[in-house]
C-alpha atoms as a PDB file:
ATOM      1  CA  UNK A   1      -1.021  -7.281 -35.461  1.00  0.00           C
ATOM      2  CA  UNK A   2      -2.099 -10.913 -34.200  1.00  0.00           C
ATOM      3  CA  UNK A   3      -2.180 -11.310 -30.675  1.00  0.00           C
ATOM      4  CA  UNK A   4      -2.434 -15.234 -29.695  1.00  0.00           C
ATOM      5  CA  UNK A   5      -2.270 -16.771 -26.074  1.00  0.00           C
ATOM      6  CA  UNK A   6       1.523 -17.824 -25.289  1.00  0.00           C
ATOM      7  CA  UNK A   7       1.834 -21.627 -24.884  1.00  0.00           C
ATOM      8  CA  UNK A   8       5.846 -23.093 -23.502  1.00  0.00           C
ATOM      9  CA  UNK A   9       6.021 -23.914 -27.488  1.00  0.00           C
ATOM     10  CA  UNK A  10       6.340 -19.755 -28.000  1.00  0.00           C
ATOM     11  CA  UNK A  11       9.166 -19.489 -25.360  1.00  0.00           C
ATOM     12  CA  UNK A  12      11.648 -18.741 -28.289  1.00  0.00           C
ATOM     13  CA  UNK A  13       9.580 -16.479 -29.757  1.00  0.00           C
ATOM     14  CA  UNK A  14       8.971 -14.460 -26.679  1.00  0.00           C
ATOM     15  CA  UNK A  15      12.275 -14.204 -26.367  1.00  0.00           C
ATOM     16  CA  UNK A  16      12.740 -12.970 -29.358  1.00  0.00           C
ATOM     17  CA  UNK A  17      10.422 -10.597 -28.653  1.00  0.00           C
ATOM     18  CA  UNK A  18      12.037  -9.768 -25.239  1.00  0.00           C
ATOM     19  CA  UNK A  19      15.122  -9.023 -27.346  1.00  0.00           C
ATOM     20  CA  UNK A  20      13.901  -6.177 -29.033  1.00  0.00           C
ATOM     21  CA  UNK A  21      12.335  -4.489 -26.114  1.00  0.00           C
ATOM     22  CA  UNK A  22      14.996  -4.895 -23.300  1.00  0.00           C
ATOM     23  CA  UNK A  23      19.077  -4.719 -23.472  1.00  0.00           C
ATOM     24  CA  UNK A  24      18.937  -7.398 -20.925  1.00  0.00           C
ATOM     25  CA  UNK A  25      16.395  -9.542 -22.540  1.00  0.00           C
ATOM     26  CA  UNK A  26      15.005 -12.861 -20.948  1.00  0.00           C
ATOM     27  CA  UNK A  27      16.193 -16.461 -22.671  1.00  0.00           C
ATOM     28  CA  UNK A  28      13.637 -19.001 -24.033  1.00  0.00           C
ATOM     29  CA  UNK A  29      14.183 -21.018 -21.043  1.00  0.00           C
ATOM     30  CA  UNK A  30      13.187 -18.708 -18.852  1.00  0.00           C
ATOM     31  CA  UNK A  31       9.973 -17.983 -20.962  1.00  0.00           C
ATOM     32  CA  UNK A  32       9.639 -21.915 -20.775  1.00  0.00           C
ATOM     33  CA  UNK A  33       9.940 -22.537 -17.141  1.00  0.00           C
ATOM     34  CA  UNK A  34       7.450 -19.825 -16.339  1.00  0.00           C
ATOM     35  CA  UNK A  35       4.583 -21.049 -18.521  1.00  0.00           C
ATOM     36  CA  UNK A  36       5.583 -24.053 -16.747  1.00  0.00           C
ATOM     37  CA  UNK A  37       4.561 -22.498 -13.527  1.00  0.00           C
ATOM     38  CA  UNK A  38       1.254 -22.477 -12.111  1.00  0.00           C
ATOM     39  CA  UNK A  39      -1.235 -19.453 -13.115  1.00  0.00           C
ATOM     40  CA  UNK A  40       1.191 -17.909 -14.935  1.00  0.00           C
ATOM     41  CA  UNK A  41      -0.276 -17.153 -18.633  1.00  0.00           C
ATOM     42  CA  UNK A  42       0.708 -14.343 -21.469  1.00  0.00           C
ATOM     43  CA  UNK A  43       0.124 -13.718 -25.084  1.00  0.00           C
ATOM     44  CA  UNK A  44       2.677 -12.966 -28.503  1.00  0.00           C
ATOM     45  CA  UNK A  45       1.835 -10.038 -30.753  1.00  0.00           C
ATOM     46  CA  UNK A  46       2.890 -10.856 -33.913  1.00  0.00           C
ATOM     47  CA  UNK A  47       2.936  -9.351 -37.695  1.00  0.00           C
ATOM     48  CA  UNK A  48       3.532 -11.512 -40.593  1.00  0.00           C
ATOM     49  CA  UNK A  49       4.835 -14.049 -38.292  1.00  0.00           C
ATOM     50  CA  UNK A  50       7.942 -11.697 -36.741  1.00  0.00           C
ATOM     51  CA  UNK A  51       7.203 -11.547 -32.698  1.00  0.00           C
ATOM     52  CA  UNK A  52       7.010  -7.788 -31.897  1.00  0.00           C
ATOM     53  CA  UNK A  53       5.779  -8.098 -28.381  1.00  0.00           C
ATOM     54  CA  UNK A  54       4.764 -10.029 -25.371  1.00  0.00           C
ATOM     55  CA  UNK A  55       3.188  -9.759 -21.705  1.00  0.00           C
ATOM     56  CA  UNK A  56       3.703 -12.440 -19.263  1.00  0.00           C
ATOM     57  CA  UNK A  57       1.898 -12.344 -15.817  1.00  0.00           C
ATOM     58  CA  UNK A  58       0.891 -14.849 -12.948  1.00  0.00           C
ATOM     59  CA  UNK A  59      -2.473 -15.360 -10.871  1.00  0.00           C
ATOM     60  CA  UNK A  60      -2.329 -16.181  -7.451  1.00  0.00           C
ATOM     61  CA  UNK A  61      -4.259 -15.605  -4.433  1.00  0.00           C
ATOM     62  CA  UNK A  62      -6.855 -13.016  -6.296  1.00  0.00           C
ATOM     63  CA  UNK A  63      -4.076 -10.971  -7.726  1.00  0.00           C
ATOM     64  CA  UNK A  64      -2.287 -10.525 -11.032  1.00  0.00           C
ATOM     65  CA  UNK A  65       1.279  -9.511 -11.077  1.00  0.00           C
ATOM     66  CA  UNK A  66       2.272  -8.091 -14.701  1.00  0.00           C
ATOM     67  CA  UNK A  67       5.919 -10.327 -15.054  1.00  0.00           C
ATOM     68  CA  UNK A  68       7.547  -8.683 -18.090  1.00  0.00           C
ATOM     69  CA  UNK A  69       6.111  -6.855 -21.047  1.00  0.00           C
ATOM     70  CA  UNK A  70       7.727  -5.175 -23.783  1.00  0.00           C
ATOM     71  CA  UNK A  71       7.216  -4.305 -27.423  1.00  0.00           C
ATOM     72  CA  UNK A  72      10.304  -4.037 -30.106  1.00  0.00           C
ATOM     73  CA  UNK A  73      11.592  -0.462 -29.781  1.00  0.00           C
ATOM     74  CA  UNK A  74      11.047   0.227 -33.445  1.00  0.00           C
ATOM     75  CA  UNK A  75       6.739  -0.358 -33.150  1.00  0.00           C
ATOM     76  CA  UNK A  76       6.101   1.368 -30.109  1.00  0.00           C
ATOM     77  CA  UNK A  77       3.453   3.973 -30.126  1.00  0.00           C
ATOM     78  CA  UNK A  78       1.082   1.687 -32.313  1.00  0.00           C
ATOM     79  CA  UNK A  79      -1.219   0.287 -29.912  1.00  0.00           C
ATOM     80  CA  UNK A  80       0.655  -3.521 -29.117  1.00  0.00           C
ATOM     81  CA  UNK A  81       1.032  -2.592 -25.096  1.00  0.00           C
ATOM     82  CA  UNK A  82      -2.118  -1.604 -24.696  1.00  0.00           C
ATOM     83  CA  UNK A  83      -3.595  -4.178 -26.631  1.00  0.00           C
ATOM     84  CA  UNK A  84      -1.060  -6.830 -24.855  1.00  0.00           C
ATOM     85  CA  UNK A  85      -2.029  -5.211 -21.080  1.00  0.00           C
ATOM     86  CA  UNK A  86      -6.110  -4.750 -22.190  1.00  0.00           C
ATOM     87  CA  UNK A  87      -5.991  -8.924 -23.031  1.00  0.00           C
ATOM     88  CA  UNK A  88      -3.995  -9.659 -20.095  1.00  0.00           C
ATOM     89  CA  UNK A  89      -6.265  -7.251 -17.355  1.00  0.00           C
ATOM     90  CA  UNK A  90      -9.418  -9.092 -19.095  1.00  0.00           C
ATOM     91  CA  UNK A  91      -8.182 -12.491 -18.189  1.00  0.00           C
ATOM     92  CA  UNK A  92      -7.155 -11.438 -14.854  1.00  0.00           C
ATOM     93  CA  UNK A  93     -11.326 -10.374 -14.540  1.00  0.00           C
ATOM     94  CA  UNK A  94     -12.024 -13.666 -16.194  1.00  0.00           C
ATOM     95  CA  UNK A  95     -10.426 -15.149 -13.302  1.00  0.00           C
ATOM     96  CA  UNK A  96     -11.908 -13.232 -10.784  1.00  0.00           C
ATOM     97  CA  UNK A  97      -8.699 -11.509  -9.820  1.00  0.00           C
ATOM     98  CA  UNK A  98      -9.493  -8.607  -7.906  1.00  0.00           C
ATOM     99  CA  UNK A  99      -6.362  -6.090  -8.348  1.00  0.00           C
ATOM    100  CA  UNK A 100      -3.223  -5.850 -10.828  1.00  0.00           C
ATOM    101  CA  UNK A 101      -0.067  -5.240  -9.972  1.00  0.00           C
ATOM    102  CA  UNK A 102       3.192  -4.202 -11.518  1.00  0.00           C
ATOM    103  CA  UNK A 103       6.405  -2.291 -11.489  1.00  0.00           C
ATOM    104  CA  UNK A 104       7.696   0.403 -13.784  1.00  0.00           C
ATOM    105  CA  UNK A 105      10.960   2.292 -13.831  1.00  0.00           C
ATOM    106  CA  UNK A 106      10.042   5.657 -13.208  1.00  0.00           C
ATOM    107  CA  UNK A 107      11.886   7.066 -15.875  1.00  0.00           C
ATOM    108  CA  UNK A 108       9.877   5.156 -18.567  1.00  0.00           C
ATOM    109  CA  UNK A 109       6.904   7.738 -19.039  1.00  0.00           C
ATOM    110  CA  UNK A 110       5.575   5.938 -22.080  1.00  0.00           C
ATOM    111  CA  UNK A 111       4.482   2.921 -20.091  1.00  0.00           C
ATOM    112  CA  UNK A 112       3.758   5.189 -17.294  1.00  0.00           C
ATOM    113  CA  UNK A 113       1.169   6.941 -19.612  1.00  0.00           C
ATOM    114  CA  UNK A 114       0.000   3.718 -20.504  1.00  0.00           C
ATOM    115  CA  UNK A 115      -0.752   2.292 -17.129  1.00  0.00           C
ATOM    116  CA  UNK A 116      -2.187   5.550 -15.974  1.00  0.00           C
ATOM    117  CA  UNK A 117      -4.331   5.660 -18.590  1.00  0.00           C
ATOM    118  CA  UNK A 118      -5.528   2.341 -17.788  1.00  0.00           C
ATOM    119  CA  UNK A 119      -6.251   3.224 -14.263  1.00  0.00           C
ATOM    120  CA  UNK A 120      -3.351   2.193 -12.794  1.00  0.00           C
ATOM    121  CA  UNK A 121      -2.302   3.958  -9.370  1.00  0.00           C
ATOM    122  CA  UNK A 122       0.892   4.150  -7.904  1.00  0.00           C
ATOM    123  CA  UNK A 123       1.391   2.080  -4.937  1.00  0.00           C
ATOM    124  CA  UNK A 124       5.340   2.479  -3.571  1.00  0.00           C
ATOM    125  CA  UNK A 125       8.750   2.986  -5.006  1.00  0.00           C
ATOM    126  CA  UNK A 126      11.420   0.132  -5.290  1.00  0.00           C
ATOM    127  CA  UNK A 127      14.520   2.214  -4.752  1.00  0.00           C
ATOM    128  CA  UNK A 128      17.361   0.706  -7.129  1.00  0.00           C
ATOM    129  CA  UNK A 129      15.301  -2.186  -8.906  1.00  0.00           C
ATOM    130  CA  UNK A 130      16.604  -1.910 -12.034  1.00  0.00           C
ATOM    131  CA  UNK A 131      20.019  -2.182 -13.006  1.00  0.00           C
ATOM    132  CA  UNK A 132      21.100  -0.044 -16.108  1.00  0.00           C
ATOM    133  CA  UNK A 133      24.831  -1.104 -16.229  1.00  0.00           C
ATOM    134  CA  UNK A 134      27.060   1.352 -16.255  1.00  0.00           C
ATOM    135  CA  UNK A 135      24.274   4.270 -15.912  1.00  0.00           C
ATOM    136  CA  UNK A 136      23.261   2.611 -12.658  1.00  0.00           C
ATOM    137  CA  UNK A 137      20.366   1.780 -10.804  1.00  0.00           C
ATOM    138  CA  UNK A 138      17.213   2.893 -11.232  1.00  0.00           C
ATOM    139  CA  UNK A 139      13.893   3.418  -8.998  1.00  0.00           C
ATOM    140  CA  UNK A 140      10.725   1.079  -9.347  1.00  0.00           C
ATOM    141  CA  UNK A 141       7.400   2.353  -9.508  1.00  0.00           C
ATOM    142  CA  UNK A 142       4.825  -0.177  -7.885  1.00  0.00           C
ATOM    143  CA  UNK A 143       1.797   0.116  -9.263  1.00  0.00           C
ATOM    144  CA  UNK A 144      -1.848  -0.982  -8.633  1.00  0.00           C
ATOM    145  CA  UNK A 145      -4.981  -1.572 -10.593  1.00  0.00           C
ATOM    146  CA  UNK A 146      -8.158  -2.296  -8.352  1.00  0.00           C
ATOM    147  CA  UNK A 147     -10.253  -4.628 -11.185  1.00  0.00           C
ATOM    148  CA  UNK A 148     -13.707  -4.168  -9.093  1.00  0.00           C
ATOM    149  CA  UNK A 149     -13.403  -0.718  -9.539  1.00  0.00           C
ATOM    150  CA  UNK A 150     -13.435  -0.778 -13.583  1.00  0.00           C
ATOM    151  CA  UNK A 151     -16.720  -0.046 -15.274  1.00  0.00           C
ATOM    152  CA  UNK A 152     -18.501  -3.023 -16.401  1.00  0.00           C
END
């Protein structure tokens, strides 16, 4: 697995890779106008040139906000999250970002696991966030990653 910094060039490809990790996946021009944005940044995991997953997050004010990530449904459990979130939380440092932030669905206890096991502590619940169609809506877990609390 290659993991390379996403430029607005890659927006199709992270879309792609959106595709296979969410049933209601983001377009390239959303990808596109993002990058676009100020301190927003990612990376593209790739194999042979196929996008298998992608993290997208913004800097602002001393914070990092995890946007999106997701890995194709058919490689998860191989390491691409972690290495995706473990690139992203080191540029957040880099930056001198002092806490991470993102939200989960709290029925997704494989990314739960992850973030946990990154240090990751819940912070609040967003009841209804996510929208699963016809199954419903979903709660949001908020949660928080103080970076001056890390070892060095």
């Amino acid at each position: 697995m290659k993991l390379s910094t996403a430029t607005p060039g890659d927006a199709a490809a992270l879309a792609a890779a959106h595709a296979l990790a969410f049933d209601a996946p983001w377009g390239a021009s959303a990808f596109d106008d993002l990058l676009a944005s100020p301190g927003v940044f990612g990376w593209l995991a790739e194999e042979e040139g196929v996008p298998l997953g992608m993290i997208l997050c913004r800097l602002a004010a001393g914070e990092m906000e995890v946007l999106t990530i997701g890995v194709a449904r058919a490689l998860r459990r191989r390491g691409a999250a972690k290495a995706l979130m473990t690139a992203a939380l080191g540029a957040a440092g880099g930056a001198a970002a002092e806490s991470v932030f993102l939200e989960v669905a709290v029925d997704n206890l494989a990314a739960l696991n992850l973030y946990e096991g990154l240090g990751f502590a819940r912070a609040g619940v967003r009841r209804g966030y996510y929208d699963r169609g016809a199954a419903g809506r979903v709660d949001a877990l908020v949660m928080r990653l103080d970076l001056n609390t890390l070892p060095a």
